[in-house]
Every structure is written in structure tokens, then in C-alpha cells.
PDB file of N, CA and C in Angstrom:
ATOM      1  N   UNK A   1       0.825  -1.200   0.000  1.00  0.00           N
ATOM      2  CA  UNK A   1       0.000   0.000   0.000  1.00  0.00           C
ATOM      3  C   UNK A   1       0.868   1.263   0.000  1.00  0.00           C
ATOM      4  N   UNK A   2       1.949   1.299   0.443  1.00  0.00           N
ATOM      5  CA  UNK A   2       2.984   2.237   0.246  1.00  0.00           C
ATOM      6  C   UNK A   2       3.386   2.520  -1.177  1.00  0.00           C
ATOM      7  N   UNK A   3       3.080   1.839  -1.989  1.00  0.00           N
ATOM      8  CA  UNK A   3       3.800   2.492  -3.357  1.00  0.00           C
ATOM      9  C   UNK A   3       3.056   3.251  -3.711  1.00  0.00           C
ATOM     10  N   UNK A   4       1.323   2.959  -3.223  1.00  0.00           N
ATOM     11  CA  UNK A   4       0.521   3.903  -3.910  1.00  0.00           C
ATOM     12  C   UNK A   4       0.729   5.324  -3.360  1.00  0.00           C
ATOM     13  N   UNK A   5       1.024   5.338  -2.104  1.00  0.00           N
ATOM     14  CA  UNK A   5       1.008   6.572  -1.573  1.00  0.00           C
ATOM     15  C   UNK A   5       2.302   7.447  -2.306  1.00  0.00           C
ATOM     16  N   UNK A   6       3.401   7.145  -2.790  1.00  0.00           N
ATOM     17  CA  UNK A   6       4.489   7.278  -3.727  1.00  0.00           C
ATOM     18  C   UNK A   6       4.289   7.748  -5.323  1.00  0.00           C
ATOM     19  N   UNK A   7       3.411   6.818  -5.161  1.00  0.00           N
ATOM     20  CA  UNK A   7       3.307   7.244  -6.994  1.00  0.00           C
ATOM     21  C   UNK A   7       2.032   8.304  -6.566  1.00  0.00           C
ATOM     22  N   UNK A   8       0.785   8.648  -5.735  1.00  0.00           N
ATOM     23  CA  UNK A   8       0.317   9.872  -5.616  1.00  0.00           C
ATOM     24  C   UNK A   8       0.724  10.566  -5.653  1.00  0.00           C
ATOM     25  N   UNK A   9       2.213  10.685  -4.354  1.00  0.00           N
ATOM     26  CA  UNK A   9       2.803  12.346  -4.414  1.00  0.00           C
ATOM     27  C   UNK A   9       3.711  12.462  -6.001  1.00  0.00           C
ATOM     28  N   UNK A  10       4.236  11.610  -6.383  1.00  0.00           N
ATOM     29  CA  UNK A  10       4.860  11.916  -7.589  1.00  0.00           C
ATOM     30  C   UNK A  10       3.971  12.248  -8.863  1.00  0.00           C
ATOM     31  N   UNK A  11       2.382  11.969  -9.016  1.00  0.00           N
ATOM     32  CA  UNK A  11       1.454  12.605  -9.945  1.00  0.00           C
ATOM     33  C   UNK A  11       1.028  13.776  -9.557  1.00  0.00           C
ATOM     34  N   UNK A  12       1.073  14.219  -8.040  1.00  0.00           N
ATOM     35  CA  UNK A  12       0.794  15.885  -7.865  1.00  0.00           C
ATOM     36  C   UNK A  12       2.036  16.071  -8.330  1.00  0.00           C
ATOM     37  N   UNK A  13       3.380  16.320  -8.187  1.00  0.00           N
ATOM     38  CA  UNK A  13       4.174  16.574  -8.096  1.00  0.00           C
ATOM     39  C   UNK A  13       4.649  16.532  -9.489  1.00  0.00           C
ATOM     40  N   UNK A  14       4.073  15.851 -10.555  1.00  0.00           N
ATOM     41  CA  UNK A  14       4.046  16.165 -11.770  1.00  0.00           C
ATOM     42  C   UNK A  14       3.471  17.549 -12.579  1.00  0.00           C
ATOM     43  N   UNK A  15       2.044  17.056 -11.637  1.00  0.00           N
ATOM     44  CA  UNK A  15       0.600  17.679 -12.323  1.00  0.00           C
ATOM     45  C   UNK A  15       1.009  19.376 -11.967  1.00  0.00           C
ATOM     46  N   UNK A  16       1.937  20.046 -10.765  1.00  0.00           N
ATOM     47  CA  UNK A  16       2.439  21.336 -10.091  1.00  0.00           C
ATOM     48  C   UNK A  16       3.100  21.329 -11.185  1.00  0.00           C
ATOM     49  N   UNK A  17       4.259  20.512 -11.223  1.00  0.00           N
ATOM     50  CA  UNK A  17       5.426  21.389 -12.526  1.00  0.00           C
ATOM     51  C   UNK A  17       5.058  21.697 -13.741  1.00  0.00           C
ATOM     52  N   UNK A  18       3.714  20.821 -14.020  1.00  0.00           N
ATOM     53  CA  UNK A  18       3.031  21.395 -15.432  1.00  0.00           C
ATOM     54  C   UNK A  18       2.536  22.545 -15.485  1.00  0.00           C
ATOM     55  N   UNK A  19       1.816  22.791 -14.351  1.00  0.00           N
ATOM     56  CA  UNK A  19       1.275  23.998 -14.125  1.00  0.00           C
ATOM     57  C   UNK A  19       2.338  25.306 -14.054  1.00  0.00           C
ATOM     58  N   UNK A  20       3.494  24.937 -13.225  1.00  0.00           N
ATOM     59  CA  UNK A  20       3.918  26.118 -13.176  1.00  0.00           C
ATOM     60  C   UNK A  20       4.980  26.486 -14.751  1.00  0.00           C
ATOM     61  N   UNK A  21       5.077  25.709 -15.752  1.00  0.00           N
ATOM     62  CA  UNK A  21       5.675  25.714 -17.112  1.00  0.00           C
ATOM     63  C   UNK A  21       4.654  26.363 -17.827  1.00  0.00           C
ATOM     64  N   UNK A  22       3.346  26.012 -17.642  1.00  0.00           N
ATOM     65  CA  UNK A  22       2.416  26.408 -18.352  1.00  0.00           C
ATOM     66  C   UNK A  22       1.931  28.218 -18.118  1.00  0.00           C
ATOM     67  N   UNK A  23       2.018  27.961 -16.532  1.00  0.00           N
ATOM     68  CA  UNK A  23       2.232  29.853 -15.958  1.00  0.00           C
ATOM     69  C   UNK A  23       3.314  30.658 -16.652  1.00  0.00           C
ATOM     70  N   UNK A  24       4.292  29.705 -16.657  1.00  0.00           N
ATOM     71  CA  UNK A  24       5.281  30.840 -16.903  1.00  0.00           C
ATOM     72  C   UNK A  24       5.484  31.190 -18.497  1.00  0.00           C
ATOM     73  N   UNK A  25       5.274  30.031 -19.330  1.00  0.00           N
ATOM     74  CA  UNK A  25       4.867  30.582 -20.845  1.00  0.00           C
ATOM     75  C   UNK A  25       4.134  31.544 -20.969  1.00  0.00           C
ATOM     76  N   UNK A  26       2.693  31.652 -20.110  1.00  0.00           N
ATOM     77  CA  UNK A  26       1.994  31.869 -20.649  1.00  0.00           C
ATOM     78  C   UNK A  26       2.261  33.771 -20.210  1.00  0.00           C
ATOM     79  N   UNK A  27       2.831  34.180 -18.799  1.00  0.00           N
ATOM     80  CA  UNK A  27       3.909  35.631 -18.222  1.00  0.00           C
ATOM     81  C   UNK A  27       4.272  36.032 -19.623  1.00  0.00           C
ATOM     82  N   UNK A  28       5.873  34.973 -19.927  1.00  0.00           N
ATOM     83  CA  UNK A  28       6.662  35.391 -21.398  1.00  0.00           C
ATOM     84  C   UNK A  28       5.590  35.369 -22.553  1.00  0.00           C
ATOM     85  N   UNK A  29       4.382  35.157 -22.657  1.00  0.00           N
ATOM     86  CA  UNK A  29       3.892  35.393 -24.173  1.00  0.00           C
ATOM     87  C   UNK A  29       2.866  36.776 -23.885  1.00  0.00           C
ATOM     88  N   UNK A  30       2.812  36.950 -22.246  1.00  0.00           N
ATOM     89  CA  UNK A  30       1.745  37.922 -22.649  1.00  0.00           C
ATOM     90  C   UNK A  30       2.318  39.344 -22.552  1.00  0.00           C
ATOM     91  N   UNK A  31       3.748  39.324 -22.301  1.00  0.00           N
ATOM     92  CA  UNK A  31       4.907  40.286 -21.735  1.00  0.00           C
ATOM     93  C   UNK A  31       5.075  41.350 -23.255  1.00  0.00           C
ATOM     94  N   UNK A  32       4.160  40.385 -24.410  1.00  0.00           N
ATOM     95  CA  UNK A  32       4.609  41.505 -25.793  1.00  0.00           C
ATOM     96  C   UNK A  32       3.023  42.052 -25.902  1.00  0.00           C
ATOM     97  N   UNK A  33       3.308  43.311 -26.421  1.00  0.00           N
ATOM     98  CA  UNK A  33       1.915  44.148 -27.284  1.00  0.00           C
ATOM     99  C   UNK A  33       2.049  43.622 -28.114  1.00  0.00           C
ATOM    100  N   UNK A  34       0.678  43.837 -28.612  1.00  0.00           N
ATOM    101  CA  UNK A  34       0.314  43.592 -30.425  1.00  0.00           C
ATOM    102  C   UNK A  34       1.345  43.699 -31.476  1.00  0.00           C
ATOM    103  N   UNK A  35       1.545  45.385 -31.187  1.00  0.00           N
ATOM    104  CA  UNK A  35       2.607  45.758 -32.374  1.00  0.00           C
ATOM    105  C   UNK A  35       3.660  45.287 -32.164  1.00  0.00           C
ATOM    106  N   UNK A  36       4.027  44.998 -30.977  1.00  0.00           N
ATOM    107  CA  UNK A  36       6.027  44.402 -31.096  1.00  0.00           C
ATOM    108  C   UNK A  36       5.735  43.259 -31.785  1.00  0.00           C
ATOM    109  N   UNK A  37       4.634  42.477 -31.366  1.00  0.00           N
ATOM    110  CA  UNK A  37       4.722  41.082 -32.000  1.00  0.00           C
ATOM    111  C   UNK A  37       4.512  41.174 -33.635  1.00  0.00           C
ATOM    112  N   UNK A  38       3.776  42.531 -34.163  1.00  0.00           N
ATOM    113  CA  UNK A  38       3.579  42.690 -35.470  1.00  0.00           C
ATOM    114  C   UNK A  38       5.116  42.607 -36.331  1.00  0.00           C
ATOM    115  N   UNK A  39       5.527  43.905 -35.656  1.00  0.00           N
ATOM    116  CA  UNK A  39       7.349  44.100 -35.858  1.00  0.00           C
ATOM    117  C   UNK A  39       8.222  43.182 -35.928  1.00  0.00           C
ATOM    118  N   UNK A  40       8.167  41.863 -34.622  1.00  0.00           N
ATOM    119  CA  UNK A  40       8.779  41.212 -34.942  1.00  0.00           C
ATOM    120  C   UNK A  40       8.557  39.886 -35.771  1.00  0.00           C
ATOM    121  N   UNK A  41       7.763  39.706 -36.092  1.00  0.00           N
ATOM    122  CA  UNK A  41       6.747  39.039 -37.413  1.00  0.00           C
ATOM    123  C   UNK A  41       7.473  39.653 -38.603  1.00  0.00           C
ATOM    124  N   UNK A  42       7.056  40.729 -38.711  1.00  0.00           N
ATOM    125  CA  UNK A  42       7.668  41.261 -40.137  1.00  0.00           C
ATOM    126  C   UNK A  42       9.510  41.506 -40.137  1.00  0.00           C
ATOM    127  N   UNK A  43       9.719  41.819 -38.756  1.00  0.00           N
ATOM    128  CA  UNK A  43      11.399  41.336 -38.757  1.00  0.00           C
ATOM    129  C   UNK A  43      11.616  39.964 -39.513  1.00  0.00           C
ATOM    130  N   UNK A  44      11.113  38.846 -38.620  1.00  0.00           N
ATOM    131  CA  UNK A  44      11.722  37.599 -39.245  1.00  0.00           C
ATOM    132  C   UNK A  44      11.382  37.046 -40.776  1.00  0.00           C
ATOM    133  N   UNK A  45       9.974  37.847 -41.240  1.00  0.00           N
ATOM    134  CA  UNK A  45      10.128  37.987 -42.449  1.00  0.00           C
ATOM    135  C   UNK A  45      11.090  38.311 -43.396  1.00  0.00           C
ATOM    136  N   UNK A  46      11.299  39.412 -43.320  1.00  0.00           N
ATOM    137  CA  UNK A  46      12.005  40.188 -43.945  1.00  0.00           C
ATOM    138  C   UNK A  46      13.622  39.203 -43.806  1.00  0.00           C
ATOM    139  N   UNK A  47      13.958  38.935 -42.572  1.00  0.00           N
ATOM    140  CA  UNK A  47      14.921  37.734 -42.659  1.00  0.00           C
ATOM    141  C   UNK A  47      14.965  36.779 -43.828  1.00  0.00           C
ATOM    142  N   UNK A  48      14.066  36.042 -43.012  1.00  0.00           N
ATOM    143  CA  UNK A  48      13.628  34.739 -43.833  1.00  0.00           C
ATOM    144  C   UNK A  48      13.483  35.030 -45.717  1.00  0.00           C
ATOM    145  N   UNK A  49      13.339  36.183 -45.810  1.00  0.00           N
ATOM    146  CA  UNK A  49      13.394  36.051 -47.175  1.00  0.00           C
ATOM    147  C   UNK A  49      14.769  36.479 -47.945  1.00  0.00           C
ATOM    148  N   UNK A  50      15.525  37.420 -47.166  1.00  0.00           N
ATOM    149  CA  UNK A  50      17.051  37.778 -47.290  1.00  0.00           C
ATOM    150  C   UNK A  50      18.146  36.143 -47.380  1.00  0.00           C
ATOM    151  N   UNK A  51      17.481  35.348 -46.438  1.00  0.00           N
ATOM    152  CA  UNK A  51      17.803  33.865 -46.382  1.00  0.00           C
ATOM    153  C   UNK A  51      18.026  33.188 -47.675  1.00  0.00           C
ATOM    154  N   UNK A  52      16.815  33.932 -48.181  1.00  0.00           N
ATOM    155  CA  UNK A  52      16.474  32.259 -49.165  1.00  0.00           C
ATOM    156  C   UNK A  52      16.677  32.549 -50.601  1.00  0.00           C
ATOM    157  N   UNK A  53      17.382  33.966 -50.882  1.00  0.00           N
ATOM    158  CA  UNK A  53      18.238  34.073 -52.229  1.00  0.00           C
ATOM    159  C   UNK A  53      16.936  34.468 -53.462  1.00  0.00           C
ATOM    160  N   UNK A  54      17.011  34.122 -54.514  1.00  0.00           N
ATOM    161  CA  UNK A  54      16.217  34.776 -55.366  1.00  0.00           C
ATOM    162  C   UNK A  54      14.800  33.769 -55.912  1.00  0.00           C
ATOM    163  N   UNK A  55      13.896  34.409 -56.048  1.00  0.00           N
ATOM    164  CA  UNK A  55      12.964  34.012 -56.108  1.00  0.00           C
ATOM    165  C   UNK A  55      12.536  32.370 -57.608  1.00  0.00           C
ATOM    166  N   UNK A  56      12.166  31.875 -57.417  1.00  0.00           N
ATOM    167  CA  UNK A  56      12.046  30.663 -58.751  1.00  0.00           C
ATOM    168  C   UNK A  56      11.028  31.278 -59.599  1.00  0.00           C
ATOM    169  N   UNK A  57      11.283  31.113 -60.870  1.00  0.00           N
ATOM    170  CA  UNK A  57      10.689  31.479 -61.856  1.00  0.00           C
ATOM    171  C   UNK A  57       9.382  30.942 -61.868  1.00  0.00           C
ATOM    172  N   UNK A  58       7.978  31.648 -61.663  1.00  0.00           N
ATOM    173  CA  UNK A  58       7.219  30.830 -62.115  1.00  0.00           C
ATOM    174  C   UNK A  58       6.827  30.303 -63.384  1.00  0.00           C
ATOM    175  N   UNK A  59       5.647  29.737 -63.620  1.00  0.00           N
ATOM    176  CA  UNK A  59       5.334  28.651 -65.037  1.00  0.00           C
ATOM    177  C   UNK A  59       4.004  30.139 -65.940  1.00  0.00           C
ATOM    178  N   UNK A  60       3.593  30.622 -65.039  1.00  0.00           N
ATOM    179  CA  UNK A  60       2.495  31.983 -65.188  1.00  0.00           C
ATOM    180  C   UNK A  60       3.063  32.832 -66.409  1.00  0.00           C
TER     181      UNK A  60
END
């Protein structure tokens, strides 16, 4: 009967650290405004396409 009491505290003790990973994503995602997140959207755009060299010809 002891293991059960073991593997209980180790499923709270799961079920807390999820929670507090899930808190703390959720701090860091709400820490941006709209527009920074717009900005940096169109930052990594603007990357991502400097990346990837010249465009393929289409068939049009």
C-alpha cells in the first residue's frame, strides 16, 4: 500500500510542474503588445526572405 502513496505524491508533483511551465509561458507570451509582435513578425520575415536568395521562376 505504500507504493501507492508514492506514486500519488509523484502525480501531484508532476501535475504542479506542469502547471507552473504552463504559468510561466503563458507571463513570457503575454509580456509583448500587439505591435512588437507585429514588428517582430515582419522582422523575421524580412529575414527569412534575405535567407532564401532569389525568387524561382514561375510557369504563369
Amino acid at each position: 500500500m505504500k507504493w501507492w502513496k508514492v506514486l500519488g505524491v509523484a502525480a501531484f508533483a508532476g501535475v504542479a510542474a506542469g502547471g507552473v511551465l504552463i504559468a510561466k509561458d503563458e507571463r513570457r507570451r503575454d509580456a509583448y503588445t500587439p505591435d512588437e509582435i507585429r514588428a517582430r513578425l515582419h522582422a523575421r520575415l524580412t529575414a527569412g526572405a534575405d535567407d532564401a536568395g532569389p525568387a524561382a521562376p514561375s510557369d504563369s
